[in-house]
PDB file of N, CA and C in Angstrom:
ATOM      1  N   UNK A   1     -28.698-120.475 136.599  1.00  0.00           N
ATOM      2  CA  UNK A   1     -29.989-120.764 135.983  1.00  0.00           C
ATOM      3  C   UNK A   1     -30.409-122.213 136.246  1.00  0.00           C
ATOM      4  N   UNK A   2     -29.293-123.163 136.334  1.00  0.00           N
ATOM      5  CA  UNK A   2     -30.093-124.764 136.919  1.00  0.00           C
ATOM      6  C   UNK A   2     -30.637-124.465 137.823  1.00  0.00           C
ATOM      7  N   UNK A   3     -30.135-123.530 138.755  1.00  0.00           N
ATOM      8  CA  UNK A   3     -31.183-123.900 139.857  1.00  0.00           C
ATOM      9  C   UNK A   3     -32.491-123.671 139.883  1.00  0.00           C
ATOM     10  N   UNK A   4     -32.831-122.651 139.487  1.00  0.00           N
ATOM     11  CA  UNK A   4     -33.652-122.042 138.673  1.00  0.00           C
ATOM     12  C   UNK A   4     -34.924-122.858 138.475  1.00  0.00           C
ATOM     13  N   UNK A   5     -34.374-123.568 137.124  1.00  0.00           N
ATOM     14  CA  UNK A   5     -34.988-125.094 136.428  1.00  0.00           C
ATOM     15  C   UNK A   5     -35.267-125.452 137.501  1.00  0.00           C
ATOM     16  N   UNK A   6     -34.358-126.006 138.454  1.00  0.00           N
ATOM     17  CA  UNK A   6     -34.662-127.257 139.371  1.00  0.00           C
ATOM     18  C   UNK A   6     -35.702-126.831 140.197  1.00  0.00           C
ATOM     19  N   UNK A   7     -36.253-125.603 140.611  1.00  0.00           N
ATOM     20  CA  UNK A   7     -36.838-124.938 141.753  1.00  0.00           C
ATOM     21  C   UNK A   7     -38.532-125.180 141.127  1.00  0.00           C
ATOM     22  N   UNK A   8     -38.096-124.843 139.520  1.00  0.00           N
ATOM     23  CA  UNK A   8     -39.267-125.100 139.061  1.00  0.00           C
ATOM     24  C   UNK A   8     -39.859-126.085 138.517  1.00  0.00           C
ATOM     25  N   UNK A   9     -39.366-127.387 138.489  1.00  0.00           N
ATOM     26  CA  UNK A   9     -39.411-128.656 138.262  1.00  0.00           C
ATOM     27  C   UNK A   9     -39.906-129.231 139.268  1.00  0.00           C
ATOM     28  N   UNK A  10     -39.189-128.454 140.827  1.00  0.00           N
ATOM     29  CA  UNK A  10     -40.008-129.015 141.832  1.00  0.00           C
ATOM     30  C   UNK A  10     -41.081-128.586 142.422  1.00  0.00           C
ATOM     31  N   UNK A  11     -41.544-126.978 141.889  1.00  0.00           N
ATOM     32  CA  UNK A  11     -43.095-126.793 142.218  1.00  0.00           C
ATOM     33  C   UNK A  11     -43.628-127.563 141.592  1.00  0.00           C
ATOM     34  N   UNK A  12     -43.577-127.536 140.115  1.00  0.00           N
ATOM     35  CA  UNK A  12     -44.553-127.780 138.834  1.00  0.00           C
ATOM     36  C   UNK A  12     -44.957-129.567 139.710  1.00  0.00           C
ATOM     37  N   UNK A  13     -43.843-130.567 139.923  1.00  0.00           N
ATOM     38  CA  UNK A  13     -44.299-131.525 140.295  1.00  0.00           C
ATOM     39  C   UNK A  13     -45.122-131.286 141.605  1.00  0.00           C
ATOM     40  N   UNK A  14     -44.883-130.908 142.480  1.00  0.00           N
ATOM     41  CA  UNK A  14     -45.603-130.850 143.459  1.00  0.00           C
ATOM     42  C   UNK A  14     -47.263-130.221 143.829  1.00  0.00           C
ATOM     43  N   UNK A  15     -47.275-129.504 142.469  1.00  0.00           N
ATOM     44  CA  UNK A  15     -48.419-128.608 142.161  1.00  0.00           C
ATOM     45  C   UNK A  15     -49.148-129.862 141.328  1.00  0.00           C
ATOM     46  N   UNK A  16     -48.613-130.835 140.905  1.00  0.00           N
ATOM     47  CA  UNK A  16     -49.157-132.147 139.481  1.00  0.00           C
ATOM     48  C   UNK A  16     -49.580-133.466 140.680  1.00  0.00           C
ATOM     49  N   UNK A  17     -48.823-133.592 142.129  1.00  0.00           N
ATOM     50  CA  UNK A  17     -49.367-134.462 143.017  1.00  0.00           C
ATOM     51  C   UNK A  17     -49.899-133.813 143.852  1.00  0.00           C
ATOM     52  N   UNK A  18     -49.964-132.850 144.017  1.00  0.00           N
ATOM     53  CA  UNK A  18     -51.294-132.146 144.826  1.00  0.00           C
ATOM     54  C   UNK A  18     -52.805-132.173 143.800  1.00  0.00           C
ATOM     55  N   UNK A  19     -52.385-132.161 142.691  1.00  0.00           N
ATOM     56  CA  UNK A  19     -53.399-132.308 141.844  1.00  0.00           C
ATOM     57  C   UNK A  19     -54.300-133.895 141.774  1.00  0.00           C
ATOM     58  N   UNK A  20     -53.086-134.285 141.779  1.00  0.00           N
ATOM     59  CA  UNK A  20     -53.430-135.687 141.429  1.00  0.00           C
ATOM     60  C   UNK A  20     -54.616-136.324 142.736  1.00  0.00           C
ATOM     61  N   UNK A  21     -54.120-135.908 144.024  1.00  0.00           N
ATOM     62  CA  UNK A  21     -55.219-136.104 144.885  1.00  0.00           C
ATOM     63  C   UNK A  21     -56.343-135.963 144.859  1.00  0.00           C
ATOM     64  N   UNK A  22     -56.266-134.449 144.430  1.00  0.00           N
ATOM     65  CA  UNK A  22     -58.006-133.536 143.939  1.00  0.00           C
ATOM     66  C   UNK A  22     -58.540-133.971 142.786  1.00  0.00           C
ATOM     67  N   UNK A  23     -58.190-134.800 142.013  1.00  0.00           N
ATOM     68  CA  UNK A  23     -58.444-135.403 140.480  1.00  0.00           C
ATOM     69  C   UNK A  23     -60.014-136.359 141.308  1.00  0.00           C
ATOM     70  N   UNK A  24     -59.293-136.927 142.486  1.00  0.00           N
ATOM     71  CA  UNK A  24     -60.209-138.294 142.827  1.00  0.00           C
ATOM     72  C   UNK A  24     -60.236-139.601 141.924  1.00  0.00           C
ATOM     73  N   UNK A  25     -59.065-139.857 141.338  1.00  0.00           N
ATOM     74  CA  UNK A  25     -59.021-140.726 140.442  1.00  0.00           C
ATOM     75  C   UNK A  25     -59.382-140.469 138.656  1.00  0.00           C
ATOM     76  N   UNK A  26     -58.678-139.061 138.715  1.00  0.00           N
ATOM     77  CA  UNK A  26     -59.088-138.900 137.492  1.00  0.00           C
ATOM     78  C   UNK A  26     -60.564-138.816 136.813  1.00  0.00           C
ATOM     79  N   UNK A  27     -61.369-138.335 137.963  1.00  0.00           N
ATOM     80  CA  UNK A  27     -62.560-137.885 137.729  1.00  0.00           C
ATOM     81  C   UNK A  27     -63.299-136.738 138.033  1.00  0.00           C
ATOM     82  N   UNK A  28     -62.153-136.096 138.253  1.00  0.00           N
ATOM     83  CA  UNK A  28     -62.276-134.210 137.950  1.00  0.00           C
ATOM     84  C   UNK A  28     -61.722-133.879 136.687  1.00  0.00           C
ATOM     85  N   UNK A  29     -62.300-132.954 136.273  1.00  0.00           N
ATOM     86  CA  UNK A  29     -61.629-132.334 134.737  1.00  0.00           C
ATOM     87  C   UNK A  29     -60.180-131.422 134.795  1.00  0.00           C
ATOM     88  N   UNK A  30     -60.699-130.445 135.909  1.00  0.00           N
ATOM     89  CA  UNK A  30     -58.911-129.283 135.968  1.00  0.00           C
ATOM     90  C   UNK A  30     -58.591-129.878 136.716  1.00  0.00           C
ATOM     91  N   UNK A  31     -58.709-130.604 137.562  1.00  0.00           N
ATOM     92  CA  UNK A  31     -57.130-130.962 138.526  1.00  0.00           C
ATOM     93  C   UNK A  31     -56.740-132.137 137.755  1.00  0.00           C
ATOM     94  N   UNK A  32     -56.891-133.018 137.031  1.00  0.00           N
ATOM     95  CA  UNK A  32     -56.680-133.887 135.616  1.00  0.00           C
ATOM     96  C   UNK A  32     -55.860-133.162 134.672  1.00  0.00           C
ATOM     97  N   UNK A  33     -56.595-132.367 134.484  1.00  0.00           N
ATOM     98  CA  UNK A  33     -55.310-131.345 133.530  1.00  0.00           C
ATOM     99  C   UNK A  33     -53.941-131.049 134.004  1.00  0.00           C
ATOM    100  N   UNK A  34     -54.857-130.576 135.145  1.00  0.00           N
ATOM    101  CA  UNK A  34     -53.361-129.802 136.205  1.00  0.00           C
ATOM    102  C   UNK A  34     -52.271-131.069 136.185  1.00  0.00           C
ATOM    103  N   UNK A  35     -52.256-132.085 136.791  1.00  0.00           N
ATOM    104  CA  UNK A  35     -51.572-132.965 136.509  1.00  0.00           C
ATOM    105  C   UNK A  35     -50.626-133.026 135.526  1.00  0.00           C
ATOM    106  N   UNK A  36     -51.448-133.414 134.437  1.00  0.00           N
ATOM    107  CA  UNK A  36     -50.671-133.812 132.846  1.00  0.00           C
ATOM    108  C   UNK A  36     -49.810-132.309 132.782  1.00  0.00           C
ATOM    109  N   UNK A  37     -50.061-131.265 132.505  1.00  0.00           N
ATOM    110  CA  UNK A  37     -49.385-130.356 132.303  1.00  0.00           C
ATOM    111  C   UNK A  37     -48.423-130.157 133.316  1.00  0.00           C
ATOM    112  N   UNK A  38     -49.196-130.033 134.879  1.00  0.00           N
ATOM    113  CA  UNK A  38     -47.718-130.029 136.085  1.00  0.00           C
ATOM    114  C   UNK A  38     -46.874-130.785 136.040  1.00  0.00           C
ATOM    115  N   UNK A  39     -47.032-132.165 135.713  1.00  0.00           N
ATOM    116  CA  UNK A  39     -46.185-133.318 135.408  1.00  0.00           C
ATOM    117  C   UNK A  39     -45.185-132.938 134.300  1.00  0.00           C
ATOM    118  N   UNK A  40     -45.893-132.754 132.921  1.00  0.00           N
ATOM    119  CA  UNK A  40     -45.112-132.282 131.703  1.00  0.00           C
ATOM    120  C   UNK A  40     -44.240-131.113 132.264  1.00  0.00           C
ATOM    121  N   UNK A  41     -44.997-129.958 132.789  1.00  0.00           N
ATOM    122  CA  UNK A  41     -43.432-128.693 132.756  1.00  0.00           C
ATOM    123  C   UNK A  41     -42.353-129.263 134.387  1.00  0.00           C
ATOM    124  N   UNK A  42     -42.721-130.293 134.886  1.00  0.00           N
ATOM    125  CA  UNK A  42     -42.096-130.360 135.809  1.00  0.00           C
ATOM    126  C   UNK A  42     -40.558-131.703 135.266  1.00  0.00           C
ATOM    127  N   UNK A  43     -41.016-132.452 134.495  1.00  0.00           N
ATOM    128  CA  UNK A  43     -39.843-133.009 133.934  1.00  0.00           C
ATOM    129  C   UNK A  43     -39.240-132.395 132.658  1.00  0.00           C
ATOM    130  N   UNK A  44     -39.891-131.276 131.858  1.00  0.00           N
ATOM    131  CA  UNK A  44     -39.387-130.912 131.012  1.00  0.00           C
ATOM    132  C   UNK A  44     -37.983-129.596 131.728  1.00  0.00           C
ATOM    133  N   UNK A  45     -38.480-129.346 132.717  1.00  0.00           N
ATOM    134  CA  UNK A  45     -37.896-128.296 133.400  1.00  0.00           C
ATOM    135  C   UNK A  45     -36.130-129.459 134.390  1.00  0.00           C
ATOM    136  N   UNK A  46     -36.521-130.555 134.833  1.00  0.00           N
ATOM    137  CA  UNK A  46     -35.768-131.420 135.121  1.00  0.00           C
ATOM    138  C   UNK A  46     -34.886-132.139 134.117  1.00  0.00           C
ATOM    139  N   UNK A  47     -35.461-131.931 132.974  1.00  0.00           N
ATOM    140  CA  UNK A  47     -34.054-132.124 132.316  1.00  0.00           C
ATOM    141  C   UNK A  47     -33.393-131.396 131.598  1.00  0.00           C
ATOM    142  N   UNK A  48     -33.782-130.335 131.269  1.00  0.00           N
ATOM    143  CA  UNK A  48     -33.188-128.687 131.158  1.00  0.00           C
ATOM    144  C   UNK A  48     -31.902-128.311 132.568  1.00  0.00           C
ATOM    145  N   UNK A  49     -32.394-129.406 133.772  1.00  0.00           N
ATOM    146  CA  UNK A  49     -30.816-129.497 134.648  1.00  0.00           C
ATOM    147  C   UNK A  49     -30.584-130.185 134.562  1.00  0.00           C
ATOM    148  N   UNK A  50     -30.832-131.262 133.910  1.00  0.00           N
ATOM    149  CA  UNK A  50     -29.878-132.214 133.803  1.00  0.00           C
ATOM    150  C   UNK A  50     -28.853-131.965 132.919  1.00  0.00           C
ATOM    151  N   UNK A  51     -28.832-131.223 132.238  1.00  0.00           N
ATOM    152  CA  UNK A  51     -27.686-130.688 131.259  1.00  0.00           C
ATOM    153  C   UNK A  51     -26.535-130.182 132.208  1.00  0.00           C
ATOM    154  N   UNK A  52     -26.917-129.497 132.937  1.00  0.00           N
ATOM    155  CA  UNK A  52     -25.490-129.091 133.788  1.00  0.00           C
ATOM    156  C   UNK A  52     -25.316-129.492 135.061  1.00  0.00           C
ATOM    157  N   UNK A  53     -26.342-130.147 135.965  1.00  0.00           N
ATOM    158  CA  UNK A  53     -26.476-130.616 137.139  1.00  0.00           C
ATOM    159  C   UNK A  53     -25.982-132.236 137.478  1.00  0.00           C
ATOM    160  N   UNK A  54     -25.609-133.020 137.872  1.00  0.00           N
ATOM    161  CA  UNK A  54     -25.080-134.855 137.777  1.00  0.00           C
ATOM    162  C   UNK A  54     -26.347-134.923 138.195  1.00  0.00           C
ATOM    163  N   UNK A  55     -27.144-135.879 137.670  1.00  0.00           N
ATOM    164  CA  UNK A  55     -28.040-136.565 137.891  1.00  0.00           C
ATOM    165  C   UNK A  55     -28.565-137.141 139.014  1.00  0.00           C
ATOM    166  N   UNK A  56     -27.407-137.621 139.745  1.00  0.00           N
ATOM    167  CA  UNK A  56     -27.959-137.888 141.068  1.00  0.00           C
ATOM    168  C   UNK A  56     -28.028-137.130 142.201  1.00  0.00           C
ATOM    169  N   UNK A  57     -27.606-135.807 141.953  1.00  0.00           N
ATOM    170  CA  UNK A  57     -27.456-134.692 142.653  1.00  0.00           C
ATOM    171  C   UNK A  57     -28.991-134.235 142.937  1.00  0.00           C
ATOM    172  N   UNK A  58     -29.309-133.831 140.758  1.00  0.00           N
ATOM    173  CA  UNK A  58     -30.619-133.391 140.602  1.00  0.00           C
ATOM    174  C   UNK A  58     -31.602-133.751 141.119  1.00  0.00           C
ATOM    175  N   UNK A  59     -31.427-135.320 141.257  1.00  0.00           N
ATOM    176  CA  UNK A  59     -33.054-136.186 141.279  1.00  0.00           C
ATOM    177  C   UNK A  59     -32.869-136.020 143.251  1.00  0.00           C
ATOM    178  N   UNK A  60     -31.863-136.301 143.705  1.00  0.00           N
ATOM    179  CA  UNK A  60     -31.984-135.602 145.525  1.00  0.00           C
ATOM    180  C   UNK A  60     -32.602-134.948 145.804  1.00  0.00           C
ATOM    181  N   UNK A  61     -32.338-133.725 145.182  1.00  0.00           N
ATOM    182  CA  UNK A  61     -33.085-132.465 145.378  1.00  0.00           C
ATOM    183  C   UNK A  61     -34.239-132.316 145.505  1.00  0.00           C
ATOM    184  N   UNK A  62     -34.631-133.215 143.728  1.00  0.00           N
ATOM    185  CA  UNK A  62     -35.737-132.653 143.283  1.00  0.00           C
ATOM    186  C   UNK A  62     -36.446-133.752 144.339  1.00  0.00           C
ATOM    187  N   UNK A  63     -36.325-135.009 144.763  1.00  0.00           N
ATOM    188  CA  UNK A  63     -37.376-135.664 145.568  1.00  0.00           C
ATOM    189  C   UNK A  63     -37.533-135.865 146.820  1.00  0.00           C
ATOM    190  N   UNK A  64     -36.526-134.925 147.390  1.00  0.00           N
ATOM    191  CA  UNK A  64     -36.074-134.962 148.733  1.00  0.00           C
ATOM    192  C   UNK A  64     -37.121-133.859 148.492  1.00  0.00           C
ATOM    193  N   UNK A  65     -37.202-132.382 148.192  1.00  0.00           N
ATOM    194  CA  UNK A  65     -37.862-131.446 148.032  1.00  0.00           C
ATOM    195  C   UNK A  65     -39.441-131.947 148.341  1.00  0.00           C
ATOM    196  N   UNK A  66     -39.387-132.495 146.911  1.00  0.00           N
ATOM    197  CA  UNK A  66     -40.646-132.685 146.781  1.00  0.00           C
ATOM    198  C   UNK A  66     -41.796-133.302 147.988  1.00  0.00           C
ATOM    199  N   UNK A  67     -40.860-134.882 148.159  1.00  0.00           N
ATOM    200  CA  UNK A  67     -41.523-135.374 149.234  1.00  0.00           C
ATOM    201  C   UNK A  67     -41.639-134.459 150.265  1.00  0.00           C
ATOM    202  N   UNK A  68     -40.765-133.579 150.809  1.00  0.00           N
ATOM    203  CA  UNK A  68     -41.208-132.554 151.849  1.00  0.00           C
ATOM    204  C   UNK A  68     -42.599-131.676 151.463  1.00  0.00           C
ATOM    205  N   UNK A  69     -42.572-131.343 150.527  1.00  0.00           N
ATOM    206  CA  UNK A  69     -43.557-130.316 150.222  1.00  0.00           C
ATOM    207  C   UNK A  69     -44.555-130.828 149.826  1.00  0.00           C
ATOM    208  N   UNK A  70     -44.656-131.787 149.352  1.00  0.00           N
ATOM    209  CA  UNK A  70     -45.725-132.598 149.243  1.00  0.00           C
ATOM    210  C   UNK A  70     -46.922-132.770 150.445  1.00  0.00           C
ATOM    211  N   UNK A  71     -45.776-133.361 151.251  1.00  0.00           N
ATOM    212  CA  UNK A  71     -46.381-133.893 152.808  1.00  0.00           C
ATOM    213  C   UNK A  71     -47.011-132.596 153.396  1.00  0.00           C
ATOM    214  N   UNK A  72     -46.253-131.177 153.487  1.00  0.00           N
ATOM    215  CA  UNK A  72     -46.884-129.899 154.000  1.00  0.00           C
ATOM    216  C   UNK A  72     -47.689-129.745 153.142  1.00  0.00           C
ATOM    217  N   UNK A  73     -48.370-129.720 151.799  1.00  0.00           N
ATOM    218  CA  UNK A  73     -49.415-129.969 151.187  1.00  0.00           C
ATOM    219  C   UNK A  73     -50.700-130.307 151.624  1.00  0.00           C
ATOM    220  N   UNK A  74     -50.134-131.238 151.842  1.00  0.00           N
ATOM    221  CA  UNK A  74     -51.268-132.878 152.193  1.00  0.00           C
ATOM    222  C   UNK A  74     -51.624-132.004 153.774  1.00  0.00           C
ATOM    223  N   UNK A  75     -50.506-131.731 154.278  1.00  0.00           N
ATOM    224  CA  UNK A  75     -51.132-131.441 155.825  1.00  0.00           C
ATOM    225  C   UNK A  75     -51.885-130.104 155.726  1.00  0.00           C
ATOM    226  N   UNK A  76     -52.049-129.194 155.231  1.00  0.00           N
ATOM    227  CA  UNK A  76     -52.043-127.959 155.153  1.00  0.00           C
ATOM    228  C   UNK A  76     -53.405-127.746 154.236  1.00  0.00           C
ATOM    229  N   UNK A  77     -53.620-128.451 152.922  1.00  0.00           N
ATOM    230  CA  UNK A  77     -54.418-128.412 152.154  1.00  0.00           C
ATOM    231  C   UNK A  77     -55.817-129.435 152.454  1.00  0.00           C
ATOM    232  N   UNK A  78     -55.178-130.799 152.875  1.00  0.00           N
ATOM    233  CA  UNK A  78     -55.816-132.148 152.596  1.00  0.00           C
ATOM    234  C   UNK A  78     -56.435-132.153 153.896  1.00  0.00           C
ATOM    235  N   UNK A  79     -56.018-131.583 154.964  1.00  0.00           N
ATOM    236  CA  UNK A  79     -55.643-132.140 156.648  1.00  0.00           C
ATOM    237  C   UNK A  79     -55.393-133.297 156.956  1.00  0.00           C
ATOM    238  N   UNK A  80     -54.091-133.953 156.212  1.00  0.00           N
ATOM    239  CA  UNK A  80     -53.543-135.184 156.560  1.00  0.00           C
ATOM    240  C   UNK A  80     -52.388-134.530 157.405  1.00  0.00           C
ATOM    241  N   UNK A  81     -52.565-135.630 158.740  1.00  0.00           N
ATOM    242  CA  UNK A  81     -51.796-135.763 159.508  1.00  0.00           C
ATOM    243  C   UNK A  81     -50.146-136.035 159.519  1.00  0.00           C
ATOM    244  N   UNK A  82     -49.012-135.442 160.102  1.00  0.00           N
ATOM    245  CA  UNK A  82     -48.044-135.241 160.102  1.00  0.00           C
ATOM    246  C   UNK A  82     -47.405-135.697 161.616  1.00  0.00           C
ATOM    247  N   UNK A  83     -46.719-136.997 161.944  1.00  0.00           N
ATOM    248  CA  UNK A  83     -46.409-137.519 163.152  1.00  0.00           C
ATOM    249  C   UNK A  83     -45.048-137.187 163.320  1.00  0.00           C
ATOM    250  N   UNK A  84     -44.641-137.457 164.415  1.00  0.00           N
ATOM    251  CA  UNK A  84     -43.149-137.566 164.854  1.00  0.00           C
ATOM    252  C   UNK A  84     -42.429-137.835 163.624  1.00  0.00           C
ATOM    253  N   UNK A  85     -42.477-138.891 163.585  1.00  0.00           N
ATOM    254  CA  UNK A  85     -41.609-140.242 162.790  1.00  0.00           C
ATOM    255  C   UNK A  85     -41.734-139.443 161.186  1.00  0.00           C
ATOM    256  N   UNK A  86     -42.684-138.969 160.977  1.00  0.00           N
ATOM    257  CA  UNK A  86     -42.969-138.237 159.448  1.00  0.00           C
ATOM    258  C   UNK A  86     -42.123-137.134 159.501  1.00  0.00           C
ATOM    259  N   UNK A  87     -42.233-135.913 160.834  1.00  0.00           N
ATOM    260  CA  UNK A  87     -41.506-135.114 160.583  1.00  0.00           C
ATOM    261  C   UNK A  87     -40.066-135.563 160.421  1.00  0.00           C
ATOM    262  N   UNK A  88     -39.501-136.113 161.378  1.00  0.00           N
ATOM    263  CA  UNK A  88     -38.285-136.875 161.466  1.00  0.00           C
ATOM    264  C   UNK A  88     -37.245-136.670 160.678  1.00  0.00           C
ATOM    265  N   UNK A  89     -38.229-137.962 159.601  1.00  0.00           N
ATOM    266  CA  UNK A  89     -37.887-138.315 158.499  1.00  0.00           C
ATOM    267  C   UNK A  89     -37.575-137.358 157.443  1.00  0.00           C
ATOM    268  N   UNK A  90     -38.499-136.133 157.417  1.00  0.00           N
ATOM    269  CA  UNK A  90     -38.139-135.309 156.492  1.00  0.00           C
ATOM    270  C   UNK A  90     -37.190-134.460 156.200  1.00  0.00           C
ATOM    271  N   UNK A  91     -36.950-134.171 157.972  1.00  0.00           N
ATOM    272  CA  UNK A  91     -35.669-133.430 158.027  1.00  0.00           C
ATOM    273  C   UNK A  91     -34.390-134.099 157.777  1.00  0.00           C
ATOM    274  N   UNK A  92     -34.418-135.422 158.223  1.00  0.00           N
ATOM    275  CA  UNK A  92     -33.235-136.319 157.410  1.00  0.00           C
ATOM    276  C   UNK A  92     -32.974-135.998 155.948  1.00  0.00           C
ATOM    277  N   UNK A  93     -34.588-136.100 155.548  1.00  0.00           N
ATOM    278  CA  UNK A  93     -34.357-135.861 153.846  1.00  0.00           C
ATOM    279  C   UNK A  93     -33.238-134.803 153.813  1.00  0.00           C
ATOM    280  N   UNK A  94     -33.981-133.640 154.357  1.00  0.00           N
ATOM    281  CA  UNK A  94     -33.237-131.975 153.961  1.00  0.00           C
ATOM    282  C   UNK A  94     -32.273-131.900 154.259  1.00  0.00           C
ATOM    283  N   UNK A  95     -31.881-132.647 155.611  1.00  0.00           N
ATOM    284  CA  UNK A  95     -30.180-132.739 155.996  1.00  0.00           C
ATOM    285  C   UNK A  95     -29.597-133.587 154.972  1.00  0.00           C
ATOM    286  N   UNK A  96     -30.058-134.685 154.779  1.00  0.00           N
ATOM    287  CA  UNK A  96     -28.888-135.423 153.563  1.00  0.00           C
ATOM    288  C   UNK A  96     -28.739-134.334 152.413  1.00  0.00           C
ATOM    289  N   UNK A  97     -29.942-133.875 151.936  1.00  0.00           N
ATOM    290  CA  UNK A  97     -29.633-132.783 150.503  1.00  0.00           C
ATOM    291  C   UNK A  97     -28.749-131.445 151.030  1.00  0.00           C
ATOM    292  N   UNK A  98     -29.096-131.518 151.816  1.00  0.00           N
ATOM    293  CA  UNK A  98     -27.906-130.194 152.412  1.00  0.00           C
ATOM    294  C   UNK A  98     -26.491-130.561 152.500  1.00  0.00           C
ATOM    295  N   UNK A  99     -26.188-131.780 153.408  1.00  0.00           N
ATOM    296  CA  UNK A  99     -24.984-132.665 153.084  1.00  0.00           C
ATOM    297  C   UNK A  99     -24.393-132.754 151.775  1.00  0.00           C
ATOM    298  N   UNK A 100     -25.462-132.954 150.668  1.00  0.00           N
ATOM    299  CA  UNK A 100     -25.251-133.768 149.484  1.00  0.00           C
ATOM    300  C   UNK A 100     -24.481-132.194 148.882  1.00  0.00           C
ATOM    301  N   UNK A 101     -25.321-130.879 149.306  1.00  0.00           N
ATOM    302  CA  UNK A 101     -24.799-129.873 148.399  1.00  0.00           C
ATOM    303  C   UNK A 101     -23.476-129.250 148.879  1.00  0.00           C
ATOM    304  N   UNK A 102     -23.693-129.147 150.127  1.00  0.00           N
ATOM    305  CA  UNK A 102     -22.473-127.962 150.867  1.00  0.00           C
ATOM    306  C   UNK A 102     -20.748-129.546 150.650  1.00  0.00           C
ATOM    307  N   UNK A 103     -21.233-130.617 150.702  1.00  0.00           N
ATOM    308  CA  UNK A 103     -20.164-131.160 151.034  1.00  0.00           C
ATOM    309  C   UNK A 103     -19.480-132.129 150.246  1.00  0.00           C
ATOM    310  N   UNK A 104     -20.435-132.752 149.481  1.00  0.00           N
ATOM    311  CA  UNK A 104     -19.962-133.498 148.469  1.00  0.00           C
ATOM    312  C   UNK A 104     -19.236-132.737 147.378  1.00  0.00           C
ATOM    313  N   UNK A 105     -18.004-133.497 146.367  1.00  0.00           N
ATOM    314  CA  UNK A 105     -17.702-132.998 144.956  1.00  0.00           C
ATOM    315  C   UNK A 105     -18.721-133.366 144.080  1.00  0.00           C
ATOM    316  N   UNK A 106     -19.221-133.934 144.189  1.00  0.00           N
ATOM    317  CA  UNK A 106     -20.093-134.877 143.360  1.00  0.00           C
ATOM    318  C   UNK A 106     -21.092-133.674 142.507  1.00  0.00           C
ATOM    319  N   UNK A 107     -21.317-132.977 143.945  1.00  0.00           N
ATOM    320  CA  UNK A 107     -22.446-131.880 143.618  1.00  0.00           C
ATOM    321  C   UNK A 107     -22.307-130.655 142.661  1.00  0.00           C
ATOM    322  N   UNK A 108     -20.923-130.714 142.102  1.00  0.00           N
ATOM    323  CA  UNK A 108     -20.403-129.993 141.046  1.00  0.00           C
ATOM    324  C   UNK A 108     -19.805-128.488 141.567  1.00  0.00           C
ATOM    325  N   UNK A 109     -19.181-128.652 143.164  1.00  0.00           N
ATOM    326  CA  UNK A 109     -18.675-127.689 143.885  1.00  0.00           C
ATOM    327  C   UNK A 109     -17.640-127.401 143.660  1.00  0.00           C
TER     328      UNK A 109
END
């Protein structure tokens, strides 16, 4: 079930900074909302794993994730551009969190 939490901690955020773009500075009404609430169930859901997950495991995940999905967001939704060096980078992200899970003790294996 952490994972669970964690899966949904990291839509809810990612659904609260996709929002946050479309707000325009907090001068839209629902994507303003969307925010506060995506934000709220997305850390309330993050520390519901933090109960059984190490902390620095969790927060990997959850921002290694995020920043990925974020960025396919942005490219996909926004049409912000996605370079070499961006993709790159992201897959580093996913390889370190993949590292971090299959190989570390840390990760509660």
């Amino acid at each position: 079930m952490q994972y669970v939490f964690l899966a949904i901690s990291i839509v809810s955020e990612v659904i609260a900074t996709s929002a946050l773009k479309a707000s325009d500075g907090f001068t839209k009404l629902a994507p303003s909302i969307t925010v506060v609430i995506g934000y709220a169930v997305a850390f309330h859901f993050l520390a519901l794993t933090l109960k059984t997950i190490p902390i620095g495991v969790a927060y990997a995940i959850w921002a290694g994730a995020g920043v990925s999905l974020v960025a396919v967001v942005g490219w996909v939704v926004f049409g912000q551009k996605l370079d070499a060096p961006a993709i790159i980078g992201m897959a580093m992200i996913i390889g370190g969190v993949i590292v971090l899970q299959v190989f570390s003790k840390v990760s509660g294996h």
